[in-house]
PDB file of N, CA and C in Angstrom:
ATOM      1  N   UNK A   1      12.178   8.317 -24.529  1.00  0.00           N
ATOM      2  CA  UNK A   1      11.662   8.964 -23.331  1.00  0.00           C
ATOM      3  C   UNK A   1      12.782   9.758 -22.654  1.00  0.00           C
ATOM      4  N   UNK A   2      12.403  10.711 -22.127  1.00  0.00           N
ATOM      5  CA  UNK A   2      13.359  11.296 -21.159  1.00  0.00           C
ATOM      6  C   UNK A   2      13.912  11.219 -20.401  1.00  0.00           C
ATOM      7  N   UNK A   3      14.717  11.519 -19.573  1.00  0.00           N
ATOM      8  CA  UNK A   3      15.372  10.832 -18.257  1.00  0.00           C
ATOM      9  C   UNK A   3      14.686  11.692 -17.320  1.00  0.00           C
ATOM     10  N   UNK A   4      14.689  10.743 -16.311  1.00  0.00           N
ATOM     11  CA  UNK A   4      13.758  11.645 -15.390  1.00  0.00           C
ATOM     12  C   UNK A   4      14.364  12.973 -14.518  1.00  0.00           C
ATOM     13  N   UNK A   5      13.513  13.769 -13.620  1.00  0.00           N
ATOM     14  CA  UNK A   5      14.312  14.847 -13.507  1.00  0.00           C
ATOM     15  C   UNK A   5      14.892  14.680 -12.019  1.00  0.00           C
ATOM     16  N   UNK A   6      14.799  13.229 -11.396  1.00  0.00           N
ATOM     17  CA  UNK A   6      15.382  12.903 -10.090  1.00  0.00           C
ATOM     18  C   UNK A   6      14.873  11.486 -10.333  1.00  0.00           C
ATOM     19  N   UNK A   7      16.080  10.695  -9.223  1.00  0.00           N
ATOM     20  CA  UNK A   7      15.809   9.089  -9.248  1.00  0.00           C
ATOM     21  C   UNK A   7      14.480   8.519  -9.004  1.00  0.00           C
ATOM     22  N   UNK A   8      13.754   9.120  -7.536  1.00  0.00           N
ATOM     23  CA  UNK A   8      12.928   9.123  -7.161  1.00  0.00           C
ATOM     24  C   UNK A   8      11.811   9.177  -8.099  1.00  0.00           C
ATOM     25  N   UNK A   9      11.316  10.004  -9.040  1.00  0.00           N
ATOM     26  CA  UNK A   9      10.357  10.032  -9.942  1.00  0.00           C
ATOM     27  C   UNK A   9      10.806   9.414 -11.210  1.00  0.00           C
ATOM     28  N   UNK A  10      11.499   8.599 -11.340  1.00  0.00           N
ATOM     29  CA  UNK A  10      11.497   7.886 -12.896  1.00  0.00           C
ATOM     30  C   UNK A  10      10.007   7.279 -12.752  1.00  0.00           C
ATOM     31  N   UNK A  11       9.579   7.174 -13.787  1.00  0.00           N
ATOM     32  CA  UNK A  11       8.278   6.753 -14.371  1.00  0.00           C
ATOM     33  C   UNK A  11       8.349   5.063 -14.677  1.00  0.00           C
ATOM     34  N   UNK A  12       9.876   5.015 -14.900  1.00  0.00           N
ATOM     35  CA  UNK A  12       9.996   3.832 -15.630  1.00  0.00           C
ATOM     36  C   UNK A  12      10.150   2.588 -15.012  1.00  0.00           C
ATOM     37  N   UNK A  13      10.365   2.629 -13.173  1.00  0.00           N
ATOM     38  CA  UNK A  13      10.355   2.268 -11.956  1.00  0.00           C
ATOM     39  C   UNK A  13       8.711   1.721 -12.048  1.00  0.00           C
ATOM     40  N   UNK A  14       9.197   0.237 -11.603  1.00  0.00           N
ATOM     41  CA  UNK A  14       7.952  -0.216 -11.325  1.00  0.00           C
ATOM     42  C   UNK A  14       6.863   0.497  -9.996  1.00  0.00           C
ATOM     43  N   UNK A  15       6.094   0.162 -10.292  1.00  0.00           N
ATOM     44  CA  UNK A  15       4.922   0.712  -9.141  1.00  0.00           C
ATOM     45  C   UNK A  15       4.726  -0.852  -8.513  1.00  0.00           C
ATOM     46  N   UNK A  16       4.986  -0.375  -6.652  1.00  0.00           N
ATOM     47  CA  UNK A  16       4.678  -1.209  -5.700  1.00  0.00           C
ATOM     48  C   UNK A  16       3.889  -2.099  -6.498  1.00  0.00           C
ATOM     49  N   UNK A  17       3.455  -3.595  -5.407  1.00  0.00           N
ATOM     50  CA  UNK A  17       2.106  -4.177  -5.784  1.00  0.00           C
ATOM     51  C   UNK A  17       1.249  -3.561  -4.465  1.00  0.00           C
ATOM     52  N   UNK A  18       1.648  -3.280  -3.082  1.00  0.00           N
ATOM     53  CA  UNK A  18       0.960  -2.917  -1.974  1.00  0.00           C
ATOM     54  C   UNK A  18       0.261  -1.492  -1.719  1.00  0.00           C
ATOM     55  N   UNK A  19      -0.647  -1.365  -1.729  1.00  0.00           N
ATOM     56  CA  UNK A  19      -1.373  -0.317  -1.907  1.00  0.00           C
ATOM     57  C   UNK A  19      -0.605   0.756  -0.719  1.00  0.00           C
ATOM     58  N   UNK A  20       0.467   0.371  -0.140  1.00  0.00           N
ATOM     59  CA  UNK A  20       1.386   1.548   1.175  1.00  0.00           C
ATOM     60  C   UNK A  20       2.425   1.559   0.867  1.00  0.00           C
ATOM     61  N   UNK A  21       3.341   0.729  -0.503  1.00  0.00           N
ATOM     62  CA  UNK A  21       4.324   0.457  -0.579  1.00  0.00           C
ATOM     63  C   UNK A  21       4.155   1.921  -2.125  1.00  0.00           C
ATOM     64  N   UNK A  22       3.079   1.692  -3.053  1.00  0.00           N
ATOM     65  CA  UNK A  22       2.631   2.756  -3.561  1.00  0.00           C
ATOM     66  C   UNK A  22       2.506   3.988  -3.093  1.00  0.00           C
ATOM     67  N   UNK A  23       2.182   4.087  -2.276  1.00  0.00           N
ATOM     68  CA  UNK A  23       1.618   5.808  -1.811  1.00  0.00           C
ATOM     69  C   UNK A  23       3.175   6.220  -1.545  1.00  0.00           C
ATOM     70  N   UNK A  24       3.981   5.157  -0.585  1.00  0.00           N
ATOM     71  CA  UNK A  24       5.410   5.759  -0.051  1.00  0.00           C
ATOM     72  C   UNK A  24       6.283   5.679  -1.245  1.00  0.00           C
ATOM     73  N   UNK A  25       6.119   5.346  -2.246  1.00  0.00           N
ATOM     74  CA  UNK A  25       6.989   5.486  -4.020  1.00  0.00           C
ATOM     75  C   UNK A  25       6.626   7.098  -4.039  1.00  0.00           C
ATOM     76  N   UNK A  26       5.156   7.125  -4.130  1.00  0.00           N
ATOM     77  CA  UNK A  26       4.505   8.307  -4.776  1.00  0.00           C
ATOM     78  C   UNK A  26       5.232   9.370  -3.903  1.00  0.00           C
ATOM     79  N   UNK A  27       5.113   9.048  -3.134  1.00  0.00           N
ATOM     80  CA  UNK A  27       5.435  10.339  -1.610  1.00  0.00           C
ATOM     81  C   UNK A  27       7.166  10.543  -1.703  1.00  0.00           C
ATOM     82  N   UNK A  28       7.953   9.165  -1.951  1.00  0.00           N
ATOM     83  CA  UNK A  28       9.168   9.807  -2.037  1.00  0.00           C
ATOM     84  C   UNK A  28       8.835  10.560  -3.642  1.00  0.00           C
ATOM     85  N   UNK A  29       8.799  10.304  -4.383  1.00  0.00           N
ATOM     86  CA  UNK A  29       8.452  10.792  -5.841  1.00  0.00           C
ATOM     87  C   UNK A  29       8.312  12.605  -5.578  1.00  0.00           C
ATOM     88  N   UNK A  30       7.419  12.490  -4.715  1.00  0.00           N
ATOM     89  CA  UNK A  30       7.013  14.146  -4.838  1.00  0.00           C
ATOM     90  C   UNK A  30       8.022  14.734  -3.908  1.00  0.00           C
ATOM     91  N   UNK A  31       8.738  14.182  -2.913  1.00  0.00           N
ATOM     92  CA  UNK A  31       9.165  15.094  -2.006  1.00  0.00           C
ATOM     93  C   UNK A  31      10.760  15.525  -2.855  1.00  0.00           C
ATOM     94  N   UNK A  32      11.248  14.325  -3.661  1.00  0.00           N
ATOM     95  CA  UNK A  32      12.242  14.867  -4.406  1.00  0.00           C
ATOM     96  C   UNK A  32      12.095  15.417  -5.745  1.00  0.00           C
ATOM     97  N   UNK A  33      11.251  15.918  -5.970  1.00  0.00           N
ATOM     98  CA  UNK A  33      10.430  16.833  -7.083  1.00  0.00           C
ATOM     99  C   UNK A  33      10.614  18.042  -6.695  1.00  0.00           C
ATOM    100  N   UNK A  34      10.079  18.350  -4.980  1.00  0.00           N
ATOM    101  CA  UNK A  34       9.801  19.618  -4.442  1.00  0.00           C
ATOM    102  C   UNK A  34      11.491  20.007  -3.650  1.00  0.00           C
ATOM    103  N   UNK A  35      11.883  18.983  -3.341  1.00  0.00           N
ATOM    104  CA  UNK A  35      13.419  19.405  -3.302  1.00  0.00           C
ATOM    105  C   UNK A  35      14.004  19.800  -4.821  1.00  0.00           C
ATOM    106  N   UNK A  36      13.898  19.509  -6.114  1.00  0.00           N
ATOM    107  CA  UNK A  36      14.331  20.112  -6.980  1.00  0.00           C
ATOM    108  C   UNK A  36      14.279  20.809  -7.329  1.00  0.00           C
ATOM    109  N   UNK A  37      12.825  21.389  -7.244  1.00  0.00           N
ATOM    110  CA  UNK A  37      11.964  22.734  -7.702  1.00  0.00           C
ATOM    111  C   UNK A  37      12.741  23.634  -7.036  1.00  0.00           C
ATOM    112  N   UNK A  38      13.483  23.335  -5.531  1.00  0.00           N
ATOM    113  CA  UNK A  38      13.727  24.582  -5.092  1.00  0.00           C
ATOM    114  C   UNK A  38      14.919  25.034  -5.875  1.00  0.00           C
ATOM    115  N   UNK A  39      15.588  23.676  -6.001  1.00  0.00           N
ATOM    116  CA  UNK A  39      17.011  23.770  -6.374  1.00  0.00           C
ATOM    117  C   UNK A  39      17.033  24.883  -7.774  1.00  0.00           C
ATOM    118  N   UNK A  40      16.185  24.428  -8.620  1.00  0.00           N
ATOM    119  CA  UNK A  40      16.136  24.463 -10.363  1.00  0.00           C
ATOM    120  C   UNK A  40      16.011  25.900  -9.752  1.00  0.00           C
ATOM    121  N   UNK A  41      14.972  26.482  -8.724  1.00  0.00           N
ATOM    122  CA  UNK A  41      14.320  27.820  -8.931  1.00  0.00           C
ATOM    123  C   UNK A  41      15.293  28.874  -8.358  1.00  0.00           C
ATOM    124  N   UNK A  42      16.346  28.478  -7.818  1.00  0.00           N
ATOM    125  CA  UNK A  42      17.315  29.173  -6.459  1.00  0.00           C
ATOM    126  C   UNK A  42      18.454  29.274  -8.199  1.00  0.00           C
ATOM    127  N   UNK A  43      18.689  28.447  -8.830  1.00  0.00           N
ATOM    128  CA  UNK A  43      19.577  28.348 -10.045  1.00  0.00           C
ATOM    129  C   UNK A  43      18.642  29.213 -11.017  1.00  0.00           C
ATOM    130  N   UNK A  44      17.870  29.385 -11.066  1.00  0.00           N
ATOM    131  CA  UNK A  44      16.912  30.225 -12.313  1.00  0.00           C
ATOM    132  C   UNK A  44      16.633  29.331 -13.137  1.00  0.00           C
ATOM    133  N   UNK A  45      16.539  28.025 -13.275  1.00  0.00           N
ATOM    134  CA  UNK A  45      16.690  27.257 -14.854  1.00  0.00           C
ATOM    135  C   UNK A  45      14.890  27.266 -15.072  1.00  0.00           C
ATOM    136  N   UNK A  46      14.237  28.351 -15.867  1.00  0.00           N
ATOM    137  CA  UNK A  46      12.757  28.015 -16.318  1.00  0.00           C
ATOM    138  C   UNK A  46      12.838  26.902 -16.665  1.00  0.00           C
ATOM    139  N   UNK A  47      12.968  26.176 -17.939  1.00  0.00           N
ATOM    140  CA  UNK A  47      12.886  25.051 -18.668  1.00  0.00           C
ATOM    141  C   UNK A  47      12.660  24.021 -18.209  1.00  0.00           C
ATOM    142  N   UNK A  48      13.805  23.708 -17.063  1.00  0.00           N
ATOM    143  CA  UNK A  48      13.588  22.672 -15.749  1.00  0.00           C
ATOM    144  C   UNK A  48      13.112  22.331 -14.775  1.00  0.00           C
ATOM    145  N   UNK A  49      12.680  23.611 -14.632  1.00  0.00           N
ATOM    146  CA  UNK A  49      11.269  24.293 -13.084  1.00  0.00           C
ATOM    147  C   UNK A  49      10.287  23.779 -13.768  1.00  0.00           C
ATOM    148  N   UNK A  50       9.877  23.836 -15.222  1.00  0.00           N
ATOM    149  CA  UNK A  50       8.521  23.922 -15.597  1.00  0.00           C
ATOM    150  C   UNK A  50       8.273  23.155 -16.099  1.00  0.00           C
ATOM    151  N   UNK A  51       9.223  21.709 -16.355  1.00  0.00           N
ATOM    152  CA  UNK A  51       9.181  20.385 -16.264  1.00  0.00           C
ATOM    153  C   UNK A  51       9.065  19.595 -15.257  1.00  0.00           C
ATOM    154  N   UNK A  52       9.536  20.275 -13.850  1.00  0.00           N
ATOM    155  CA  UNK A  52       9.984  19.615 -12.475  1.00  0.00           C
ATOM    156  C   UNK A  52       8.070  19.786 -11.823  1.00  0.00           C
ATOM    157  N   UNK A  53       7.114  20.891 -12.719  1.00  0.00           N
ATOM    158  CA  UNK A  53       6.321  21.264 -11.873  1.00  0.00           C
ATOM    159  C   UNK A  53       5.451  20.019 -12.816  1.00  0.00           C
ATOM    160  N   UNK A  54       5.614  19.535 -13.984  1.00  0.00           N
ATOM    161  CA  UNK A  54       4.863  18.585 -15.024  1.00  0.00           C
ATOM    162  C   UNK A  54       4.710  17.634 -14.063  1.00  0.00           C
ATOM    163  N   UNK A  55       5.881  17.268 -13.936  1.00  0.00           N
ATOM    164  CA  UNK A  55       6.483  15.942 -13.220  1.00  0.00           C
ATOM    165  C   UNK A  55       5.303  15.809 -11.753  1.00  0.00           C
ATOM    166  N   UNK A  56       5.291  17.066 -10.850  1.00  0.00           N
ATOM    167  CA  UNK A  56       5.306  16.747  -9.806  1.00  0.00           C
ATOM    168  C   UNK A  56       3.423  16.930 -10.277  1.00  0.00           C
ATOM    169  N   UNK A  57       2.892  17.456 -11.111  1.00  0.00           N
ATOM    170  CA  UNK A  57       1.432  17.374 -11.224  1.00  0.00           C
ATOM    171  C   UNK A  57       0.911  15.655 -11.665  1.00  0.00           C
ATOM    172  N   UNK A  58       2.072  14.879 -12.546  1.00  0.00           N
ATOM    173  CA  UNK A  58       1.244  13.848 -12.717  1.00  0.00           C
ATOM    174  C   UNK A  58       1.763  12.676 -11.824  1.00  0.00           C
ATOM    175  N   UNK A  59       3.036  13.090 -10.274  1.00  0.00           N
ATOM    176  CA  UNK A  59       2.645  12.533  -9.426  1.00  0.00           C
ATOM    177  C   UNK A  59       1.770  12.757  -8.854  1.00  0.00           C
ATOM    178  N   UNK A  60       0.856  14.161  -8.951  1.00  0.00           N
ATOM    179  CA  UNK A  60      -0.133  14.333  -7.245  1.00  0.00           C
ATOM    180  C   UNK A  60      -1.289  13.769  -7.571  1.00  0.00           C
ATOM    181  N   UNK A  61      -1.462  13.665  -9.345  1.00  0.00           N
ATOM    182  CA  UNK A  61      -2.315  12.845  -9.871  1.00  0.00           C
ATOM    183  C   UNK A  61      -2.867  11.217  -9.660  1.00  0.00           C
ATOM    184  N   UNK A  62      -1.641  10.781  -9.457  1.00  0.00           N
ATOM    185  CA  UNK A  62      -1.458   9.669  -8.650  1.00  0.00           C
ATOM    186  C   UNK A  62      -2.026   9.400  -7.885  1.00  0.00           C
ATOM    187  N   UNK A  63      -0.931  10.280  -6.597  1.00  0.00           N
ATOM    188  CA  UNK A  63      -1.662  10.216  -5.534  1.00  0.00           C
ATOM    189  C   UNK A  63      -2.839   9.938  -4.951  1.00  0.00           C
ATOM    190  N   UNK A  64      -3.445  10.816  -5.610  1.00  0.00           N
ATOM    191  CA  UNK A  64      -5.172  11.086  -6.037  1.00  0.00           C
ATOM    192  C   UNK A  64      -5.910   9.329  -6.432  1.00  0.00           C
ATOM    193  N   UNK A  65      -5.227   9.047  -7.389  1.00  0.00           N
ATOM    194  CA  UNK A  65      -5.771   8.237  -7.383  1.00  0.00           C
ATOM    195  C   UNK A  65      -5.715   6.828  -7.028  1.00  0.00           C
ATOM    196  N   UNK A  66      -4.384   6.921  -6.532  1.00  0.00           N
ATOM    197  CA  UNK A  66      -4.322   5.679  -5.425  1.00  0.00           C
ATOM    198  C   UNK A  66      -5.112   5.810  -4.158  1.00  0.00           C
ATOM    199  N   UNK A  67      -5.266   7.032  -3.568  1.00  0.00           N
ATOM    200  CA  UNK A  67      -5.994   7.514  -2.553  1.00  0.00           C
ATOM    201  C   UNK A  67      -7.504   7.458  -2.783  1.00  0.00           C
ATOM    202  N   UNK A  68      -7.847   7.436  -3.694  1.00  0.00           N
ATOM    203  CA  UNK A  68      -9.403   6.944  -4.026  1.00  0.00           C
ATOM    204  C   UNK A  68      -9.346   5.453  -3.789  1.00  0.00           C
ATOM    205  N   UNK A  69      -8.817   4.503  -4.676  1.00  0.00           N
ATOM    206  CA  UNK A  69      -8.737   3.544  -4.393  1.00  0.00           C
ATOM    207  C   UNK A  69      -8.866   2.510  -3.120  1.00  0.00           C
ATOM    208  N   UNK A  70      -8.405   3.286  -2.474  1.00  0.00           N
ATOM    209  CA  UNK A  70      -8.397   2.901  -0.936  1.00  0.00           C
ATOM    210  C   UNK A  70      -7.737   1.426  -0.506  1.00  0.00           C
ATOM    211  N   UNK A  71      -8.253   0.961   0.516  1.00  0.00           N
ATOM    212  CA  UNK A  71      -7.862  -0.190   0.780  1.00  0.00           C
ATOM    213  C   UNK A  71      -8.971  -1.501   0.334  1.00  0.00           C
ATOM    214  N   UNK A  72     -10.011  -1.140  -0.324  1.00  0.00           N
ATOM    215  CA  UNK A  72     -10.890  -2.063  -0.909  1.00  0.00           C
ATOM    216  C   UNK A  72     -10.007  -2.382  -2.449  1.00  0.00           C
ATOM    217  N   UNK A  73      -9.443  -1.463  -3.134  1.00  0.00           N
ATOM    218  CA  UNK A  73      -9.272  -1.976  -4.454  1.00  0.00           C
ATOM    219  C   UNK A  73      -7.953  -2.955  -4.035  1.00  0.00           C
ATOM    220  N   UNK A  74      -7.379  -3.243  -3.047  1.00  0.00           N
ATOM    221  CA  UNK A  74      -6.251  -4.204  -2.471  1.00  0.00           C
ATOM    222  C   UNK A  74      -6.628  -5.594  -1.924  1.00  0.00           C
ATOM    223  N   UNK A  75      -7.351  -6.752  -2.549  1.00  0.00           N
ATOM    224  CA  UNK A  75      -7.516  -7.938  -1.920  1.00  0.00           C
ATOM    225  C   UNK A  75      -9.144  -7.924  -1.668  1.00  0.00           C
ATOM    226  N   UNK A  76      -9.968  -6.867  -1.946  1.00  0.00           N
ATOM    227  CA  UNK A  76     -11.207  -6.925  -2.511  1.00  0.00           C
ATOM    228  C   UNK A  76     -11.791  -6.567  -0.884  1.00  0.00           C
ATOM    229  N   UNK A  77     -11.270  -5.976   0.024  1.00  0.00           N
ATOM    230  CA  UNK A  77     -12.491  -5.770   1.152  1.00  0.00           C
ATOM    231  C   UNK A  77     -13.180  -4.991   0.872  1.00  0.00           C
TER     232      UNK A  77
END
Protein backbone atom coordinates (compact mmCIF):
# COMPACT_ATOMS: atom_id res chain seq x y z
CA UNK A 1 0.00 0.00 0.00
CA UNK A 2 1.03 3.45 -0.29
CA UNK A 3 1.94 5.89 2.14
CA UNK A 4 -0.47 8.21 2.64
CA UNK A 5 -0.36 11.69 1.22
CA UNK A 6 -0.61 13.43 4.89
CA UNK A 7 -0.73 11.94 8.52
CA UNK A 8 -4.13 12.91 8.92
CA UNK A 9 -5.57 10.70 6.05
CA UNK A 10 -3.66 7.41 6.46
CA UNK A 11 -6.28 4.85 5.79
CA UNK A 12 -4.44 2.55 7.89
CA UNK A 13 -5.41 4.56 11.22
CA UNK A 14 -8.04 3.03 12.97
CA UNK A 15 -11.56 4.57 12.66
CA UNK A 16 -13.05 6.05 16.01
CA UNK A 17 -15.63 3.64 17.73
CA UNK A 18 -17.89 7.07 18.49
CA UNK A 19 -19.94 8.11 15.86
CA UNK A 20 -18.24 12.24 16.70
CA UNK A 21 -14.96 10.91 17.35
CA UNK A 22 -15.42 9.57 13.47
CA UNK A 23 -16.76 12.49 11.71
CA UNK A 24 -13.77 14.70 13.63
CA UNK A 25 -10.99 11.83 12.09
CA UNK A 26 -12.90 12.33 8.80
CA UNK A 27 -12.94 16.19 9.10
CA UNK A 28 -9.31 16.41 10.21
CA UNK A 29 -8.67 13.88 7.19
CA UNK A 30 -10.14 16.30 4.68
CA UNK A 31 -8.99 19.55 5.97
CA UNK A 32 -5.31 18.27 5.61
CA UNK A 33 -6.01 16.93 2.14
CA UNK A 34 -7.29 20.48 1.17
CA UNK A 35 -4.27 22.07 2.84
CA UNK A 36 -2.16 19.85 0.51
CA UNK A 37 -3.98 20.29 -2.57
CA UNK A 38 -3.06 23.80 -2.22
CA UNK A 39 0.40 23.09 -1.46
CA UNK A 40 0.94 20.21 -4.38
CA UNK A 41 -1.03 22.87 -6.76
CA UNK A 42 1.07 26.28 -5.78
CA UNK A 43 4.33 23.54 -6.50
CA UNK A 44 2.69 22.27 -9.89
CA UNK A 45 3.12 18.50 -8.93
CA UNK A 46 -0.05 16.91 -11.29
CA UNK A 47 0.65 13.37 -10.14
CA UNK A 48 0.20 14.39 -6.47
CA UNK A 49 -2.76 16.88 -6.91
CA UNK A 50 -4.54 14.08 -8.64
CA UNK A 51 -3.93 11.63 -5.99
CA UNK A 52 -4.47 14.30 -3.12
CA UNK A 53 -8.01 14.89 -5.02
CA UNK A 54 -8.52 10.53 -4.92
CA UNK A 55 -7.76 10.75 -1.42
CA UNK A 56 -9.94 13.59 -0.52
CA UNK A 57 -13.08 11.97 -2.73
CA UNK A 58 -13.00 8.69 -0.74
CA UNK A 59 -12.85 10.79 2.43
CA UNK A 60 -16.07 12.90 1.48
CA UNK A 61 -17.35 9.49 0.73
CA UNK A 62 -17.15 8.76 4.16
CA UNK A 63 -18.34 11.45 5.35
CA UNK A 64 -21.42 10.76 3.52
CA UNK A 65 -21.72 7.90 4.94
CA UNK A 66 -21.17 8.24 8.41
CA UNK A 67 -23.57 11.16 8.08
CA UNK A 68 -26.34 8.90 6.91
CA UNK A 69 -25.81 6.77 9.61
CA UNK A 70 -26.67 9.14 12.08
CA UNK A 71 -26.93 8.77 15.63
CA UNK A 72 -29.34 5.66 15.48
CA UNK A 73 -26.65 3.34 13.89
CA UNK A 74 -24.60 4.26 17.50
CA UNK A 75 -26.21 2.20 20.49
CA UNK A 76 -29.43 1.48 18.46
CA UNK A 77 -31.77 4.70 19.19
Amino acid sequence: MRAPLTPGSDRERPMPDSLAARQDHIARAMRSLRDESRRLERLGLESPLARCHQEARYWSFLSGMFALSGPDAEGGR
